[in-house]
PDB file of N, CA and C in Angstrom:
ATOM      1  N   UNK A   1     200.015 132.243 108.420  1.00  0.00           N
ATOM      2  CA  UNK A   1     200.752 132.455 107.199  1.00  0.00           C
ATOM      3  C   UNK A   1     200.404 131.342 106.218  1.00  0.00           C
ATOM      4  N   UNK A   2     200.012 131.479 104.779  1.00  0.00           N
ATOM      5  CA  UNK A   2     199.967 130.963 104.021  1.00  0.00           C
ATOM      6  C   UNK A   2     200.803 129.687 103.804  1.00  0.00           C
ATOM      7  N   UNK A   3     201.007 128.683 102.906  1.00  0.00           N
ATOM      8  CA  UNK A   3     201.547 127.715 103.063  1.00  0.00           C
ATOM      9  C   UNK A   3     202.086 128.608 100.970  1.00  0.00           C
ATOM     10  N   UNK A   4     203.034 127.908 101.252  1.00  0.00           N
ATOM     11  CA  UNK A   4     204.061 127.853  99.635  1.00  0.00           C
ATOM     12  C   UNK A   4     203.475 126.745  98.915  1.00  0.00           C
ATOM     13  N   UNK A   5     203.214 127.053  97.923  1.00  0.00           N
ATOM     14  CA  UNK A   5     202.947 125.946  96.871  1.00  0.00           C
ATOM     15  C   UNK A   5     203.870 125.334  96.908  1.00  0.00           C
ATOM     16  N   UNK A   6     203.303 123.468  96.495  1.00  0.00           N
ATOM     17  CA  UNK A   6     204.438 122.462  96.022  1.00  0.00           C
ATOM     18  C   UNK A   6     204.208 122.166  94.483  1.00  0.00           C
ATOM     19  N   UNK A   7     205.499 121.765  94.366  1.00  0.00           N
ATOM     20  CA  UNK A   7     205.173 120.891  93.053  1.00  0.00           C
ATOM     21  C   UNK A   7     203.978 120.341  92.381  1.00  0.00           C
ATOM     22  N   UNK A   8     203.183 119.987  93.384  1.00  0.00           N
ATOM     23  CA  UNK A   8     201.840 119.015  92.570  1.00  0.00           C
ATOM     24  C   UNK A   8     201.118 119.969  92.777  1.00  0.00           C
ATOM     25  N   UNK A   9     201.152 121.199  93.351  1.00  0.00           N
ATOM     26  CA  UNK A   9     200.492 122.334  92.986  1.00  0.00           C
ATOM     27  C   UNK A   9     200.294 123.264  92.097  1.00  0.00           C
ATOM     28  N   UNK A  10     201.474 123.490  91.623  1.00  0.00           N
ATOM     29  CA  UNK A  10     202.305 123.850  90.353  1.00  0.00           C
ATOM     30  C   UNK A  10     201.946 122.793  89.003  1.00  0.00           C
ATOM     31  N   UNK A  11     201.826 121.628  89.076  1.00  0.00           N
ATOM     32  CA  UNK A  11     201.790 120.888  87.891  1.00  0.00           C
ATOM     33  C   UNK A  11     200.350 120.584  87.973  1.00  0.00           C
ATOM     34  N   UNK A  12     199.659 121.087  88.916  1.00  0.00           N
ATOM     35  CA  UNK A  12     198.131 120.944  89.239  1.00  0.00           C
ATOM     36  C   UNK A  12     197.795 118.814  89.192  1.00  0.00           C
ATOM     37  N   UNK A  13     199.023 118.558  89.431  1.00  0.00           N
ATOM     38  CA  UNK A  13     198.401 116.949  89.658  1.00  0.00           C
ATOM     39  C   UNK A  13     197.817 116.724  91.242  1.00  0.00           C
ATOM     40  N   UNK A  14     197.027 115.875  91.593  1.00  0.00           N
ATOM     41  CA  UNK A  14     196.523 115.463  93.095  1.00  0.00           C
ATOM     42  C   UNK A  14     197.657 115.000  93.662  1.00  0.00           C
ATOM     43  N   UNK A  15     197.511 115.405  94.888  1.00  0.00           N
ATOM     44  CA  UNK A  15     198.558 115.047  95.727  1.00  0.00           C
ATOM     45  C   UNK A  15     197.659 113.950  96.595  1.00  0.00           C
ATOM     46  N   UNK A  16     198.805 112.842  97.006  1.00  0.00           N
ATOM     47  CA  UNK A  16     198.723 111.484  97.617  1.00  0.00           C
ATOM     48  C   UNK A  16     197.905 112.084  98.386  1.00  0.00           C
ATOM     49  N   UNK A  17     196.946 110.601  98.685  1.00  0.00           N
ATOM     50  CA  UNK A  17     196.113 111.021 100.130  1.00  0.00           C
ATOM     51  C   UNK A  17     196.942 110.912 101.191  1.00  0.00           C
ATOM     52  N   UNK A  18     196.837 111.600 102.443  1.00  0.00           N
ATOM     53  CA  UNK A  18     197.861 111.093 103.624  1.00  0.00           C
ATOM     54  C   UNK A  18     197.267 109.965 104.266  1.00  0.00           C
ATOM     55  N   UNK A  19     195.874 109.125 104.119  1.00  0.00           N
ATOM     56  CA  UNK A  19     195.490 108.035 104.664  1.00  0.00           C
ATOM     57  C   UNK A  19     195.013 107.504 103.844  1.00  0.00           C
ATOM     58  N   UNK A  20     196.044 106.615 103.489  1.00  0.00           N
ATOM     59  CA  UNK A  20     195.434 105.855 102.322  1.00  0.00           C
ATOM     60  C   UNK A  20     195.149 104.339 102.804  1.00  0.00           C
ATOM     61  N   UNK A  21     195.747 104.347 103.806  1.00  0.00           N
ATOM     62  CA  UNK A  21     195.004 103.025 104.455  1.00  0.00           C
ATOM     63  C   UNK A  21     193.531 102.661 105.099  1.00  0.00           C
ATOM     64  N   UNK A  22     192.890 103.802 104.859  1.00  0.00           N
ATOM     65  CA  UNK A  22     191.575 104.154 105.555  1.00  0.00           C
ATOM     66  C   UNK A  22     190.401 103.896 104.219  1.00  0.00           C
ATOM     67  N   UNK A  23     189.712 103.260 104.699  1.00  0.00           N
ATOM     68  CA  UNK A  23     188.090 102.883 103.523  1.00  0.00           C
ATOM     69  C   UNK A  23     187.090 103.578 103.633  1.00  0.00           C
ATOM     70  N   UNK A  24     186.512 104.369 103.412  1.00  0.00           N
ATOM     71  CA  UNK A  24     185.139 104.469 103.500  1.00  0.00           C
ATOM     72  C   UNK A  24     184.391 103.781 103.511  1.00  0.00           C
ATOM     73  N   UNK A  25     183.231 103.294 104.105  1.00  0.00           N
ATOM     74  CA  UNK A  25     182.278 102.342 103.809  1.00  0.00           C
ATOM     75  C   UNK A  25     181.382 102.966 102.763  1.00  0.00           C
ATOM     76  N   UNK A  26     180.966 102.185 101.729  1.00  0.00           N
ATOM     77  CA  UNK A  26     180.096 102.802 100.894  1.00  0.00           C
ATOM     78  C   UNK A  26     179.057 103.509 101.411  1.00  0.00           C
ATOM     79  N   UNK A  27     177.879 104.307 101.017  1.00  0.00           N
ATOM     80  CA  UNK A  27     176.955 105.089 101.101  1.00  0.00           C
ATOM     81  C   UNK A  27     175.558 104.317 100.930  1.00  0.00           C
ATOM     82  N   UNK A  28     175.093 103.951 102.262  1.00  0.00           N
ATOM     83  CA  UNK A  28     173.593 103.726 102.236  1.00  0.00           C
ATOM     84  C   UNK A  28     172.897 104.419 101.640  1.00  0.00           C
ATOM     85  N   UNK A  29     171.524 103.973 100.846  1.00  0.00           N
ATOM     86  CA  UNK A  29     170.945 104.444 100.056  1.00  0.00           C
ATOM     87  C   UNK A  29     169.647 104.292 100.084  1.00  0.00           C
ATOM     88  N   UNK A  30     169.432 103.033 101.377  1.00  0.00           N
ATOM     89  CA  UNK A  30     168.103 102.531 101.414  1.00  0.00           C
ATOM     90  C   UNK A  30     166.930 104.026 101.935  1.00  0.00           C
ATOM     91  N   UNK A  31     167.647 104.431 102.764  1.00  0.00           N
ATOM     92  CA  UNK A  31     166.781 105.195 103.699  1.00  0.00           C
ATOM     93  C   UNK A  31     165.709 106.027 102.420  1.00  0.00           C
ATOM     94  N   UNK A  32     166.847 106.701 101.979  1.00  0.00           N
ATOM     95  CA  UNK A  32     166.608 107.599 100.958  1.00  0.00           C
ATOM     96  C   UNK A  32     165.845 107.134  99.914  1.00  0.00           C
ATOM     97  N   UNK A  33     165.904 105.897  99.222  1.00  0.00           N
ATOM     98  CA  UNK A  33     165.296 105.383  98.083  1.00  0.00           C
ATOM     99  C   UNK A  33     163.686 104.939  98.880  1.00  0.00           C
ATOM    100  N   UNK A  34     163.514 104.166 100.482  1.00  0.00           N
ATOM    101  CA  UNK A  34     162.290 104.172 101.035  1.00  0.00           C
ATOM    102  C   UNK A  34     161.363 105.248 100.950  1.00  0.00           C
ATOM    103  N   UNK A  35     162.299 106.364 101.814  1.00  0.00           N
ATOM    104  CA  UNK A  35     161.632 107.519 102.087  1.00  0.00           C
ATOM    105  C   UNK A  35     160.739 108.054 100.394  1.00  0.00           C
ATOM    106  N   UNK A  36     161.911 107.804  99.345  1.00  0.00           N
ATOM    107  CA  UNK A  36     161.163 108.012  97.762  1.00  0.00           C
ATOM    108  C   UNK A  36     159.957 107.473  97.203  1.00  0.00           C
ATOM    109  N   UNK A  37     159.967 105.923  97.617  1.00  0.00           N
ATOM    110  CA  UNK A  37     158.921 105.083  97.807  1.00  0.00           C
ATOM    111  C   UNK A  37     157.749 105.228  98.556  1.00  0.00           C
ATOM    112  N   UNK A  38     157.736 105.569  99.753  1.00  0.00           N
ATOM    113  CA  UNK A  38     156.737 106.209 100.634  1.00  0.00           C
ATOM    114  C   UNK A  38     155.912 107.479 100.143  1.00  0.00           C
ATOM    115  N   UNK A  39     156.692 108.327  99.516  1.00  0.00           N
ATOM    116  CA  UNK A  39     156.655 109.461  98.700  1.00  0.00           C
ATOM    117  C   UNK A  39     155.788 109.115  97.636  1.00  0.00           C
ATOM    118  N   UNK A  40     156.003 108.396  96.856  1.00  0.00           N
ATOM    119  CA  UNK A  40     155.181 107.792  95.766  1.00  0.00           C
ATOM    120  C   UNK A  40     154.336 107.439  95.965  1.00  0.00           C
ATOM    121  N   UNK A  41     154.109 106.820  96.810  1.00  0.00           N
ATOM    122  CA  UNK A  41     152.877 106.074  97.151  1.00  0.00           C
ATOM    123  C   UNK A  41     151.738 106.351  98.084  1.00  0.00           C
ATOM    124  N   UNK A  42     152.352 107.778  98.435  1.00  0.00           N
ATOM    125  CA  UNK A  42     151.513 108.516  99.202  1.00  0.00           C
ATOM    126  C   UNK A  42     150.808 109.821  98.124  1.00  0.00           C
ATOM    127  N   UNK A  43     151.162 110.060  97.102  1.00  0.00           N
ATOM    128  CA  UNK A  43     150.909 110.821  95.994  1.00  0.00           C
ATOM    129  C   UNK A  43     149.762 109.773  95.239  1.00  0.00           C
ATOM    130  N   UNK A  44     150.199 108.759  94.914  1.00  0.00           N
ATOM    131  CA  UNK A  44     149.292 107.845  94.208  1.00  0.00           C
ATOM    132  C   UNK A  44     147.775 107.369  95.223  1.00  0.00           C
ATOM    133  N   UNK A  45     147.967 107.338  96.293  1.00  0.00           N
ATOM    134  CA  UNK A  45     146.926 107.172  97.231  1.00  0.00           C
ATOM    135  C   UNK A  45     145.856 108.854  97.080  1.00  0.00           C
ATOM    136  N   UNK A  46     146.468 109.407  97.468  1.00  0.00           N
ATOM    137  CA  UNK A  46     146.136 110.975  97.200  1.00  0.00           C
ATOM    138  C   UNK A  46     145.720 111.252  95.574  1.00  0.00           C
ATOM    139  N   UNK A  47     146.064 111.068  94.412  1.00  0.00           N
ATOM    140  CA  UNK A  47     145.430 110.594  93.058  1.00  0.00           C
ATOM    141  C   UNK A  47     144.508 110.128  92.920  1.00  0.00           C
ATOM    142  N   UNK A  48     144.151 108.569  93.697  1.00  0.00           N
ATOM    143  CA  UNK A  48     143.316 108.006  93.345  1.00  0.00           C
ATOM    144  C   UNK A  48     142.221 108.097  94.116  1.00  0.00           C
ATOM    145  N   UNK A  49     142.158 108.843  95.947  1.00  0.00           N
ATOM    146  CA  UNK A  49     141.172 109.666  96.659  1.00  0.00           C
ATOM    147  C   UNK A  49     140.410 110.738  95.562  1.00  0.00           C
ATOM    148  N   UNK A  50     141.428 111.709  94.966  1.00  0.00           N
ATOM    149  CA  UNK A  50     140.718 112.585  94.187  1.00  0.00           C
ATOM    150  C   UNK A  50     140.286 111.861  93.032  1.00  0.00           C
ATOM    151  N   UNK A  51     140.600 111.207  92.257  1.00  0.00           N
ATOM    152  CA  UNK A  51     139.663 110.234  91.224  1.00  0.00           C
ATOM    153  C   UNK A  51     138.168 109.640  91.755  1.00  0.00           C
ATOM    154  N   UNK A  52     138.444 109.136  93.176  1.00  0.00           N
ATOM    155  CA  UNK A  52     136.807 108.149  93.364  1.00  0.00           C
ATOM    156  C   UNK A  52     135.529 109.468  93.704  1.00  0.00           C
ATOM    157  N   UNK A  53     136.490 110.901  94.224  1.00  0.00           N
ATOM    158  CA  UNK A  53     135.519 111.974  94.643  1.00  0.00           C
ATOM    159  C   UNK A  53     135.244 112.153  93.560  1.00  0.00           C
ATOM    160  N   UNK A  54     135.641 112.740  92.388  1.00  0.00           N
ATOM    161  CA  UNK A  54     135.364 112.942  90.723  1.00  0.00           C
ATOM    162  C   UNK A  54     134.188 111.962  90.404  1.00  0.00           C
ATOM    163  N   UNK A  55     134.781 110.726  90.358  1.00  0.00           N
ATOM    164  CA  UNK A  55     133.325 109.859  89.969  1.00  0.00           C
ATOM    165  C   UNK A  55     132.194 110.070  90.952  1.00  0.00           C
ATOM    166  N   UNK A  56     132.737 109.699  92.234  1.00  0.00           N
ATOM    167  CA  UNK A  56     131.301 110.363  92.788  1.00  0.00           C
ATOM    168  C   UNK A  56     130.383 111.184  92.385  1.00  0.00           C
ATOM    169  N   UNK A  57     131.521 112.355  92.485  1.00  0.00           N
ATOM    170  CA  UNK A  57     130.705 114.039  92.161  1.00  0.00           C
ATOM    171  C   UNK A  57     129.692 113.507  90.950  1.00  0.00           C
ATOM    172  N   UNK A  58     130.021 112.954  90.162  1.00  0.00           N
ATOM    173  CA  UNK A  58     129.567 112.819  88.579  1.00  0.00           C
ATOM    174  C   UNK A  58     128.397 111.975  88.782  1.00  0.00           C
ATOM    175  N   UNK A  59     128.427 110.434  89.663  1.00  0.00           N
ATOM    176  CA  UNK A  59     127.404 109.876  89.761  1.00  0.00           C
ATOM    177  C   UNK A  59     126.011 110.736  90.202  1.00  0.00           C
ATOM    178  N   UNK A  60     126.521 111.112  91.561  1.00  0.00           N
ATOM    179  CA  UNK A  60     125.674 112.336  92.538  1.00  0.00           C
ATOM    180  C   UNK A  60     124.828 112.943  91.253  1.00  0.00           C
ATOM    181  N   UNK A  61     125.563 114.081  90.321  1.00  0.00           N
ATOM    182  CA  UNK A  61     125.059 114.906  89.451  1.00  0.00           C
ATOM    183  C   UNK A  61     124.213 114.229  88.447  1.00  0.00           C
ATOM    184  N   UNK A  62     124.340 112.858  87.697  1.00  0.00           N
ATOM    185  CA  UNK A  62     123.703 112.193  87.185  1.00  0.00           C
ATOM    186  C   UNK A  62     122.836 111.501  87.423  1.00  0.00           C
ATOM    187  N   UNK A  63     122.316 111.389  88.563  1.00  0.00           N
ATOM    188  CA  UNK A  63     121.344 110.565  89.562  1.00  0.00           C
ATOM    189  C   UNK A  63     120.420 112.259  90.039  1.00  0.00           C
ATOM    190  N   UNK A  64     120.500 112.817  90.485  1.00  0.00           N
ATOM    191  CA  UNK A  64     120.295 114.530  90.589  1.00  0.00           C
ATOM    192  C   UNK A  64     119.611 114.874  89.116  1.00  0.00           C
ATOM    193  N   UNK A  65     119.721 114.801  88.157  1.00  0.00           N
ATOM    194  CA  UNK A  65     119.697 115.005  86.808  1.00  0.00           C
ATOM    195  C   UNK A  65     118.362 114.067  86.703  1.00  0.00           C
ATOM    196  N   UNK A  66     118.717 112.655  86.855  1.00  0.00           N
ATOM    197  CA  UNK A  66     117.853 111.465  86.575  1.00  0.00           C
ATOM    198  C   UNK A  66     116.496 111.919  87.504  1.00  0.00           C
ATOM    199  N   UNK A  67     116.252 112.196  89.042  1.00  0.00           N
ATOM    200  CA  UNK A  67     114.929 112.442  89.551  1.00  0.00           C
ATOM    201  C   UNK A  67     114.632 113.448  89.180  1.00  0.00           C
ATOM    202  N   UNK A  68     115.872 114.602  88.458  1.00  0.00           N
ATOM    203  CA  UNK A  68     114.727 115.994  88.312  1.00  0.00           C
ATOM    204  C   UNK A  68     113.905 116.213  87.557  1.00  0.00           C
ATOM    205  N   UNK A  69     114.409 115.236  86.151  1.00  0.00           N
ATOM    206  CA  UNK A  69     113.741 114.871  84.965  1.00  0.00           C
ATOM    207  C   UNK A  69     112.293 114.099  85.351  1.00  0.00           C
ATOM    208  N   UNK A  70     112.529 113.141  86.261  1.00  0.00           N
ATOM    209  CA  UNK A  70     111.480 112.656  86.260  1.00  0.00           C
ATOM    210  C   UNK A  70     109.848 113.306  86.954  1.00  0.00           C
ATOM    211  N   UNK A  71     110.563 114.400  88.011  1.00  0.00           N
ATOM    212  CA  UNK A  71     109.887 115.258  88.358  1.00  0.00           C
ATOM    213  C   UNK A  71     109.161 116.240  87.626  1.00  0.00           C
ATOM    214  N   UNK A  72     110.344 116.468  86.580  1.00  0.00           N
ATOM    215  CA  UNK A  72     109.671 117.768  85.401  1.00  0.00           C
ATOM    216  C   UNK A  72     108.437 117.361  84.897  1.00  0.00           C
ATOM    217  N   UNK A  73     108.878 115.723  83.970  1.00  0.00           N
ATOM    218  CA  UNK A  73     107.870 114.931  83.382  1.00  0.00           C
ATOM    219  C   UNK A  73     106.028 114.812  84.060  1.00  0.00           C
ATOM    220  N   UNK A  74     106.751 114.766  85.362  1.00  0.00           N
ATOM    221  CA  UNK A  74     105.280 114.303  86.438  1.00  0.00           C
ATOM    222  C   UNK A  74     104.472 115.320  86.621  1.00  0.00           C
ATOM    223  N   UNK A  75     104.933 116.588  86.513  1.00  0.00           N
ATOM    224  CA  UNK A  75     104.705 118.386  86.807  1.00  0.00           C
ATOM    225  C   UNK A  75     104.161 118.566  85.134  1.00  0.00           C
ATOM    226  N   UNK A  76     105.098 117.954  83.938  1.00  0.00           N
ATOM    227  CA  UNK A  76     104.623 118.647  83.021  1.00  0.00           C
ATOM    228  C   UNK A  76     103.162 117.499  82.868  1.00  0.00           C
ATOM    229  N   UNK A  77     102.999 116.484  83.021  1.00  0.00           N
ATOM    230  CA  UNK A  77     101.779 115.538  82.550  1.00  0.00           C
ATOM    231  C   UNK A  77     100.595 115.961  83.439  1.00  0.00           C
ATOM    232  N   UNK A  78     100.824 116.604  84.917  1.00  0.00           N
ATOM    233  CA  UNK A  78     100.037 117.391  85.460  1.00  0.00           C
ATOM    234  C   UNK A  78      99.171 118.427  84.835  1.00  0.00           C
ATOM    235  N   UNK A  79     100.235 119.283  84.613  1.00  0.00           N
ATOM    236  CA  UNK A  79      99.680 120.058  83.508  1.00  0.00           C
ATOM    237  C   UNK A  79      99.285 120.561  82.223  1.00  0.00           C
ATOM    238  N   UNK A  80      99.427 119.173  81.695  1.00  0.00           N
ATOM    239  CA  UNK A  80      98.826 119.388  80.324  1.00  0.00           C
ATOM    240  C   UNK A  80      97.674 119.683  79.831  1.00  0.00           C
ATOM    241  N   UNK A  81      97.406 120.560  78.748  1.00  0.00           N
ATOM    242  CA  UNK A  81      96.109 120.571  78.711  1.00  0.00           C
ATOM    243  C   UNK A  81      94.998 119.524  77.908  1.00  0.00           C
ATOM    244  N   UNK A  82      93.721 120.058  77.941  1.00  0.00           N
ATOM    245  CA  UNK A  82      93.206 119.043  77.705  1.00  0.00           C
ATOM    246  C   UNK A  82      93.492 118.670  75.933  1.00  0.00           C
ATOM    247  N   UNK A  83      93.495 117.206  75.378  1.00  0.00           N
ATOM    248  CA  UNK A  83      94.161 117.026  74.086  1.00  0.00           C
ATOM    249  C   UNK A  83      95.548 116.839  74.393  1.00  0.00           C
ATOM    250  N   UNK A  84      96.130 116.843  75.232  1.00  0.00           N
ATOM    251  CA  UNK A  84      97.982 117.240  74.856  1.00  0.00           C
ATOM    252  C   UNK A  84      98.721 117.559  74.200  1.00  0.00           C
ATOM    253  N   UNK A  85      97.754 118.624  73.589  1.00  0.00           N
ATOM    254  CA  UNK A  85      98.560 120.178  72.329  1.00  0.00           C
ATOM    255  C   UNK A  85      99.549 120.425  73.349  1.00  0.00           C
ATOM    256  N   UNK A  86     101.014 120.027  71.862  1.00  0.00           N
ATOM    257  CA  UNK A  86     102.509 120.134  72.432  1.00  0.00           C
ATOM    258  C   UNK A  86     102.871 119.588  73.451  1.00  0.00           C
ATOM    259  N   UNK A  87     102.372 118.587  74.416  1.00  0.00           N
ATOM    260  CA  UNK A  87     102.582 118.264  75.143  1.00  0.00           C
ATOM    261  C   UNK A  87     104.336 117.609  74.925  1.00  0.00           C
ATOM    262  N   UNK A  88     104.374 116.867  73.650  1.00  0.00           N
ATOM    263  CA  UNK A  88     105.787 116.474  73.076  1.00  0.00           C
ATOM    264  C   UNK A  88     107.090 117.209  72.890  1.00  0.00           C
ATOM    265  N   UNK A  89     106.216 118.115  72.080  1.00  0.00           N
ATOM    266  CA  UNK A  89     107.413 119.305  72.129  1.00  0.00           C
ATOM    267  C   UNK A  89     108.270 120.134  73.439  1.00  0.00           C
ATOM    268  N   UNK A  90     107.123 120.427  74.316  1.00  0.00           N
ATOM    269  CA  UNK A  90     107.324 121.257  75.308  1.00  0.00           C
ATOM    270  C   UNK A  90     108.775 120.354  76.438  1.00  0.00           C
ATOM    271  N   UNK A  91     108.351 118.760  76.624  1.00  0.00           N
ATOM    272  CA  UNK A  91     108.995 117.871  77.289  1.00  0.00           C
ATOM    273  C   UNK A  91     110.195 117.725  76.497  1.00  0.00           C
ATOM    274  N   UNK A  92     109.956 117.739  75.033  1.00  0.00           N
ATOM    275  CA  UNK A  92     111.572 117.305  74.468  1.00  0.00           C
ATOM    276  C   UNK A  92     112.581 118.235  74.821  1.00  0.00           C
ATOM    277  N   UNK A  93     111.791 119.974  74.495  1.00  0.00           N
ATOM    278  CA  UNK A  93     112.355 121.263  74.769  1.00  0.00           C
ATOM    279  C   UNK A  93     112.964 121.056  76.368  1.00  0.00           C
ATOM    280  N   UNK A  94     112.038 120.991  77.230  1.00  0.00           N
ATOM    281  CA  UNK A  94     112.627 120.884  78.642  1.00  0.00           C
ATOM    282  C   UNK A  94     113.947 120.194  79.104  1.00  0.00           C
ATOM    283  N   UNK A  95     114.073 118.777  78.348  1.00  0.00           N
ATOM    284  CA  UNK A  95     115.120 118.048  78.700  1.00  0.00           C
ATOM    285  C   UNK A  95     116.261 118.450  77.685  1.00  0.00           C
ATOM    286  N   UNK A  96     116.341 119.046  77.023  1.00  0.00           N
ATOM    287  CA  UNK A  96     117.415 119.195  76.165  1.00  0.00           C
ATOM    288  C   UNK A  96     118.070 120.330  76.753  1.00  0.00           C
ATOM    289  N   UNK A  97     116.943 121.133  77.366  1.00  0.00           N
ATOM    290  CA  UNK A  97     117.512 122.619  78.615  1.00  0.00           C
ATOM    291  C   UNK A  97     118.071 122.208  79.706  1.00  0.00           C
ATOM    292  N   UNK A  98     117.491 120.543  80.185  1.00  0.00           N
ATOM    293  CA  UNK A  98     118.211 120.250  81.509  1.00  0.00           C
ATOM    294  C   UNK A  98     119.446 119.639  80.863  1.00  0.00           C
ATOM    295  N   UNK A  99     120.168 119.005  79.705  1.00  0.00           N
ATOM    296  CA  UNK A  99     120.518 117.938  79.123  1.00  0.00           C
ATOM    297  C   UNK A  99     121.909 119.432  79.145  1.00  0.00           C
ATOM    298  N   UNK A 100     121.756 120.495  78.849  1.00  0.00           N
ATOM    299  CA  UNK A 100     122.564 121.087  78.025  1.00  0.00           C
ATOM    300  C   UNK A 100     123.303 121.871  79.688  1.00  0.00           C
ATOM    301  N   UNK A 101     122.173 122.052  80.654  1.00  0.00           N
ATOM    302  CA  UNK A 101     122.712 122.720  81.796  1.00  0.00           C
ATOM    303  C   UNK A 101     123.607 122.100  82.501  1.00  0.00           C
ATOM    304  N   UNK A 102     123.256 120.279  82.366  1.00  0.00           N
ATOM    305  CA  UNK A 102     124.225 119.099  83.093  1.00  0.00           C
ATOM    306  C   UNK A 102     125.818 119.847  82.348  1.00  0.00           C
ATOM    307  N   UNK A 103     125.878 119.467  81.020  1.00  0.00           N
ATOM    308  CA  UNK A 103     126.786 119.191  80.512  1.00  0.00           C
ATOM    309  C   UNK A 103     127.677 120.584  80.596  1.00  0.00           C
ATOM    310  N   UNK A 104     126.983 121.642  80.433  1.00  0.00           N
ATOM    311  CA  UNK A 104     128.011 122.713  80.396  1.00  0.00           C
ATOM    312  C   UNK A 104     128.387 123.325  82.257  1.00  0.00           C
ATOM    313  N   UNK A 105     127.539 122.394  83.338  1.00  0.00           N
ATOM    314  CA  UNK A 105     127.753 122.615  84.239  1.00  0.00           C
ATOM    315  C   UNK A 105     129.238 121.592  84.405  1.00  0.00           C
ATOM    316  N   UNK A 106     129.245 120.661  83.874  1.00  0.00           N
ATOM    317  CA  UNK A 106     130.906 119.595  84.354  1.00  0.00           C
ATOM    318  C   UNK A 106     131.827 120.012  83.565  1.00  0.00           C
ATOM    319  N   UNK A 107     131.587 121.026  82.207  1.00  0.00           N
ATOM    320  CA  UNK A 107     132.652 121.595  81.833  1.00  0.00           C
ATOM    321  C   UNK A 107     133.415 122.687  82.222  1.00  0.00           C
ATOM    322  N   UNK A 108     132.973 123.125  83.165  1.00  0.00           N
ATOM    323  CA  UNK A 108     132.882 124.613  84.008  1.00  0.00           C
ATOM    324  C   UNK A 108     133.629 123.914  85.373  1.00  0.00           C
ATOM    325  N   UNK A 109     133.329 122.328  85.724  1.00  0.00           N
ATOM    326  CA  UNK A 109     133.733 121.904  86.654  1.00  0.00           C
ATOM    327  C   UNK A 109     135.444 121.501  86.711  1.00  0.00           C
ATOM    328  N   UNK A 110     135.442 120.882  85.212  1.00  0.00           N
ATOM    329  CA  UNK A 110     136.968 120.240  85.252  1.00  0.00           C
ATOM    330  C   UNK A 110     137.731 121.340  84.755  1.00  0.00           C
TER     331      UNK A 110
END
């Protein structure tokens, strides 16, 4: 059976605690604020793993870039003909094709 409203039910004020001699101990907080910390700093470790692979990747591709050029160069001076009609043109043309494939290849990347 239900209980009857009292007075401080009715006037909607709080009614006395019945142990009011009793404390709570405040609320530890460490655990929780560590565990936050650990958290952080396991995100920032994980950030800065994927940052050094990024530069990598980029060095790799720019060093990749750097012997292929030099390869093209060695292939195109091979075959030049005799005089080196266009020989200038043909090499500037080439690297500006590898120059343009780098660049729109790392924009495609990020």
């Amino acid at each position: 059976m239900a209980r009857l409203p009292t007075g401080a039910d009715i006037a909607r004020q709080p009614a006395p605690a019945a142990t009011s001699g009793v404390r709570a101990p405040s609320i530890d907080f460490s655990p929780i604020a560590a565990g936050a910390k650990a958290i952080g700093s396991g995100l920032s470790a994980i950030s800065a793993s994927i940052e050094q692979e990024e530069a990598h990747d980029l060095d790799r591709r720019l060093l990749d870039f750097r012997l292929q050029t030099e390869l093209d160069l060695e292939e195109q001076g091979r075959a030049m003909p005799e005089g080196g009609a266009g020989f200038t043109e043909n090499w500037r043309q080439s690297y500006l094709d590898g120059c343009r494939a780098l660049a729109s290849s790392q924009q495609t990347k990020t």
